[in-house]
C-alpha atoms as a PDB file:
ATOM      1  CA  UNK A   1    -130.109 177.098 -26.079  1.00  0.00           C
ATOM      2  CA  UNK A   2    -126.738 175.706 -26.126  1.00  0.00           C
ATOM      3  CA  UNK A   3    -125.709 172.456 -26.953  1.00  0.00           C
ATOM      4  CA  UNK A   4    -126.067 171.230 -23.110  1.00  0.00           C
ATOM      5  CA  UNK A   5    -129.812 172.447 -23.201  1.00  0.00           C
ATOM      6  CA  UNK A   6    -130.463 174.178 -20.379  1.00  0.00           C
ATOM      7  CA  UNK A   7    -126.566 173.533 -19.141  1.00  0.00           C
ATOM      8  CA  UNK A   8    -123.879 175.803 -19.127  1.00  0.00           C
ATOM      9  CA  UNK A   9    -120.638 174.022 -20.606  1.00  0.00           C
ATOM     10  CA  UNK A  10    -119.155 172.731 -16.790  1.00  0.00           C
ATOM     11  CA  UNK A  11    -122.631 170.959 -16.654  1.00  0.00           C
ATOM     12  CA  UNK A  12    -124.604 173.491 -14.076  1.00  0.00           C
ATOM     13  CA  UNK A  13    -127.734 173.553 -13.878  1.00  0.00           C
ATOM     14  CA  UNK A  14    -129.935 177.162 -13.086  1.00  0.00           C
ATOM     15  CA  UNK A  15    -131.854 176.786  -9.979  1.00  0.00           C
ATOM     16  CA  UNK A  16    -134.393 179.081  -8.605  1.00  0.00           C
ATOM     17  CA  UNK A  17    -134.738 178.899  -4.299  1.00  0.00           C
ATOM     18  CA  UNK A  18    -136.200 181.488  -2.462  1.00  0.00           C
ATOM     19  CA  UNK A  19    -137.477 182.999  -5.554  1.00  0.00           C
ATOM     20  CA  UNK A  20    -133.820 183.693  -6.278  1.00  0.00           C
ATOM     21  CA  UNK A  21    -131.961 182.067  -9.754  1.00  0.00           C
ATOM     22  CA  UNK A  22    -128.485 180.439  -8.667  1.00  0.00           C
ATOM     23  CA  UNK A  23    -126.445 179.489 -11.482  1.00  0.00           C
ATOM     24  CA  UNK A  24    -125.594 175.707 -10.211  1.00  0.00           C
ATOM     25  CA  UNK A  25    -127.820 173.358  -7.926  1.00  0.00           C
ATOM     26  CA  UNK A  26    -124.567 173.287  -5.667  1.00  0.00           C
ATOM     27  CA  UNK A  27    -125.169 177.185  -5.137  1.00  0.00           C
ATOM     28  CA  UNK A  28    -128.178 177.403  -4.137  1.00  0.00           C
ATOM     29  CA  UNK A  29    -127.908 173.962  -1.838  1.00  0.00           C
ATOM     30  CA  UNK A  30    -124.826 176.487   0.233  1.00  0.00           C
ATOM     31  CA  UNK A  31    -127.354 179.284  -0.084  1.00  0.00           C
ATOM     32  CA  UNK A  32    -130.005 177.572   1.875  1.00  0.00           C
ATOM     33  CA  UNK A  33    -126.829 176.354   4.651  1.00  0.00           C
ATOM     34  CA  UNK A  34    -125.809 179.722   4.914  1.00  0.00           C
ATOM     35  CA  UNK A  35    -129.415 181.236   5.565  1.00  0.00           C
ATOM     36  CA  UNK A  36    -130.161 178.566   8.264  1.00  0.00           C
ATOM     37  CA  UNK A  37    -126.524 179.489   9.772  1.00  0.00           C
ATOM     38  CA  UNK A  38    -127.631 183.056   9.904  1.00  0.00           C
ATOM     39  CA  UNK A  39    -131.335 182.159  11.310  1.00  0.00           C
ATOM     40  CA  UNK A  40    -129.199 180.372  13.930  1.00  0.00           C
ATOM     41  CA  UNK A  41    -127.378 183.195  14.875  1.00  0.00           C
ATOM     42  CA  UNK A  42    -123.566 181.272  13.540  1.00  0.00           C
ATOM     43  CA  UNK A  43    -123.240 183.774  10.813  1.00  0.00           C
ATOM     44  CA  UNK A  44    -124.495 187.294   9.884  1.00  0.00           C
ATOM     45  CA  UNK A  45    -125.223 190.517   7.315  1.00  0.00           C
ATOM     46  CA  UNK A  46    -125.138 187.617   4.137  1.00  0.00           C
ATOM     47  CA  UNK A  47    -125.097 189.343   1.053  1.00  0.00           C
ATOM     48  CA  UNK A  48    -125.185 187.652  -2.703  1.00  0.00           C
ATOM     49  CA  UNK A  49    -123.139 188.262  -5.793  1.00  0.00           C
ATOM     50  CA  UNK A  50    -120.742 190.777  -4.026  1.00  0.00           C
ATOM     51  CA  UNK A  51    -118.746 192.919  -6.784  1.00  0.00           C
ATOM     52  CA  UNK A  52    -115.543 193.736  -6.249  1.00  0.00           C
ATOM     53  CA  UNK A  53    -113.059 196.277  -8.750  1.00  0.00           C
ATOM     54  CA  UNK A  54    -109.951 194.013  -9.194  1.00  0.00           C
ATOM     55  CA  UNK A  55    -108.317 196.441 -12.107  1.00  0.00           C
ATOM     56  CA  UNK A  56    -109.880 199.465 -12.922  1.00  0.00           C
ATOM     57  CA  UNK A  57    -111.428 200.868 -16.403  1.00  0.00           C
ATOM     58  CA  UNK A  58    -108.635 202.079 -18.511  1.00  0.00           C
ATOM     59  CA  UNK A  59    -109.474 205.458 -20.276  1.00  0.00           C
ATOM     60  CA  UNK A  60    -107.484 207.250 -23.108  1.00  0.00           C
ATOM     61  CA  UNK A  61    -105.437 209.959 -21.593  1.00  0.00           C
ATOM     62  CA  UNK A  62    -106.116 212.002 -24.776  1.00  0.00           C
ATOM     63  CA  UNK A  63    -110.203 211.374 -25.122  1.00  0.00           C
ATOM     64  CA  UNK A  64    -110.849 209.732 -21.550  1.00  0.00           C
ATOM     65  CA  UNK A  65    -112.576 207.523 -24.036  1.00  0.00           C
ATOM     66  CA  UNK A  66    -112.595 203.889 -22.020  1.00  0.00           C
ATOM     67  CA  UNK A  67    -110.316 201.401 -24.269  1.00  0.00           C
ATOM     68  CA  UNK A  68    -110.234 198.517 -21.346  1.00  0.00           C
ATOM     69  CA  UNK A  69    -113.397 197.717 -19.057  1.00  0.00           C
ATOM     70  CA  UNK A  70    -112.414 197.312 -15.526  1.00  0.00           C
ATOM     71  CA  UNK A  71    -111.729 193.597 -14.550  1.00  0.00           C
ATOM     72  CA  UNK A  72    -114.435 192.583 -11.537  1.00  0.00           C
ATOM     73  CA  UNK A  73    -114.661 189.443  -9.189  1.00  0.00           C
ATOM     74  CA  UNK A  74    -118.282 188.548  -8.179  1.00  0.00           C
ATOM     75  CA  UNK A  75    -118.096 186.698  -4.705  1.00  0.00           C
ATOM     76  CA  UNK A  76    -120.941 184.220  -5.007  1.00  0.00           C
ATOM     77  CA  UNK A  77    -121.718 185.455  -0.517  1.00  0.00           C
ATOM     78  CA  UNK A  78    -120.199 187.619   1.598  1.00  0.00           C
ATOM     79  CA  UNK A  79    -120.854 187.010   5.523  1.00  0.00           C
ATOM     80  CA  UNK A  80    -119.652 187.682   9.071  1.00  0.00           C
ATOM     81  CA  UNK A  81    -118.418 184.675  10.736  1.00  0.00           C
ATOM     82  CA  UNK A  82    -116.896 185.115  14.125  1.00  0.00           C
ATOM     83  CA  UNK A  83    -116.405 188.375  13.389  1.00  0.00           C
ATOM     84  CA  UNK A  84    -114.353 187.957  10.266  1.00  0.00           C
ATOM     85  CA  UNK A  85    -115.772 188.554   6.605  1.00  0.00           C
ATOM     86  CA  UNK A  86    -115.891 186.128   4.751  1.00  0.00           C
ATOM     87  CA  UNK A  87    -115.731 185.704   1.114  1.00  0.00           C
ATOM     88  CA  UNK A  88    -116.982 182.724  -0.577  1.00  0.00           C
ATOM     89  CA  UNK A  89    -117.212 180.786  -3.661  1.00  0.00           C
ATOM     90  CA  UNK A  90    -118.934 177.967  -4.893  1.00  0.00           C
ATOM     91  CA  UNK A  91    -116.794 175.875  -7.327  1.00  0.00           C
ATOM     92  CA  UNK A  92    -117.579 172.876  -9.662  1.00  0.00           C
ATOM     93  CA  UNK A  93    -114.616 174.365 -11.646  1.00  0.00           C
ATOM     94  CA  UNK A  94    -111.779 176.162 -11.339  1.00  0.00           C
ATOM     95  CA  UNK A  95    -111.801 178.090 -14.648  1.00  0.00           C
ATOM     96  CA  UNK A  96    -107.647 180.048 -15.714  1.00  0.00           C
ATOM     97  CA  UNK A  97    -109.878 183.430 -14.842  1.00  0.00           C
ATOM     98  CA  UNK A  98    -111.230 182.445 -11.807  1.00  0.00           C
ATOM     99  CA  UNK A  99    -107.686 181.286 -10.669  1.00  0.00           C
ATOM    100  CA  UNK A 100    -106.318 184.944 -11.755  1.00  0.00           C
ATOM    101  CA  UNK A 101    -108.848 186.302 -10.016  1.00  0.00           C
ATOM    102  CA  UNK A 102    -108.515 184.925  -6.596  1.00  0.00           C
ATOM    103  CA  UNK A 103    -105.178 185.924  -6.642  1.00  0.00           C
ATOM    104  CA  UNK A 104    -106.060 189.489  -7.566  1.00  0.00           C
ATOM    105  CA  UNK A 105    -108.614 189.370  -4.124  1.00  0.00           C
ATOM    106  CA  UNK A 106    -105.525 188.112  -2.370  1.00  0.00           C
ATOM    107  CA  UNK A 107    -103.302 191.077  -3.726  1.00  0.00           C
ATOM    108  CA  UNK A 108    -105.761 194.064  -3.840  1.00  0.00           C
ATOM    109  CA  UNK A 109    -107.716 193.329  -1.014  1.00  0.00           C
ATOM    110  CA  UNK A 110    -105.997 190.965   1.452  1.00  0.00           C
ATOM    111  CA  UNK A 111    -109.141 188.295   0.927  1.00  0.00           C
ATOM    112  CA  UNK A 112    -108.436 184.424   1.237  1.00  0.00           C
ATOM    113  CA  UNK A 113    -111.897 183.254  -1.205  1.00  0.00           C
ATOM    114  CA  UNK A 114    -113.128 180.383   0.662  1.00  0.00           C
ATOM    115  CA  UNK A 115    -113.765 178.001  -1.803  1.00  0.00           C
ATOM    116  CA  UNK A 116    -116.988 175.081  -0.843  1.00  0.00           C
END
């Protein structure tokens, strides 16, 4: 246990829904919106904790020994809205990393993170 208790250090708190552990109330709250949108037809094919390869795994040329891990992005839900994907994140905070990051998605990939 940290010293928040149960919190991580921007204050989120784990929540289970759906037998499913969210790491922030405000996650799982968008989780439940964006199942009801896709009961109702609005949205469809949701997905959770979508990985994506921003930089790849860098490997010694001489021992192809791996000297970097690859640098991911994991897209709190992925959707179809109006026929567009859609890549969204849940933010309480917008870490240096995550900031990076998104701009990575935006260079790599040609995603715009929608950010709720």
């Amino acid at each position: 246990m940290n010293y928040f208790g149960n919190r991580s250090k921007y204050h989120a708190k784990k929540t289970v829904v759906d037998g499913i552990e969210f790491d922030s109330r405000k996650e799982a709250k968008r989780w439940q919106e964006l199942r009801l949108l896709e009961k109702a037809g609005a949205i469809s094919d949701l997905k959770r904790q979508v990985k994506y390869e921003l930089i790849p795994a860098q490997k010694d040329p001489a021992t192809g020994k791996v000297i970097e891990r690859a640098c991911t992005y994991i897209a709190d839900f992925s959707y179809i809205e109006d026929g567009i994907r859609i890549t969204e994140d849940t933010k309480g905070f917008r870490t240096d990393a995550y900031r990076i990051k998104r701009k990575l998605m935006l260079q790599k990939y040609g995603i715009r993170i929608r950010e709720t």
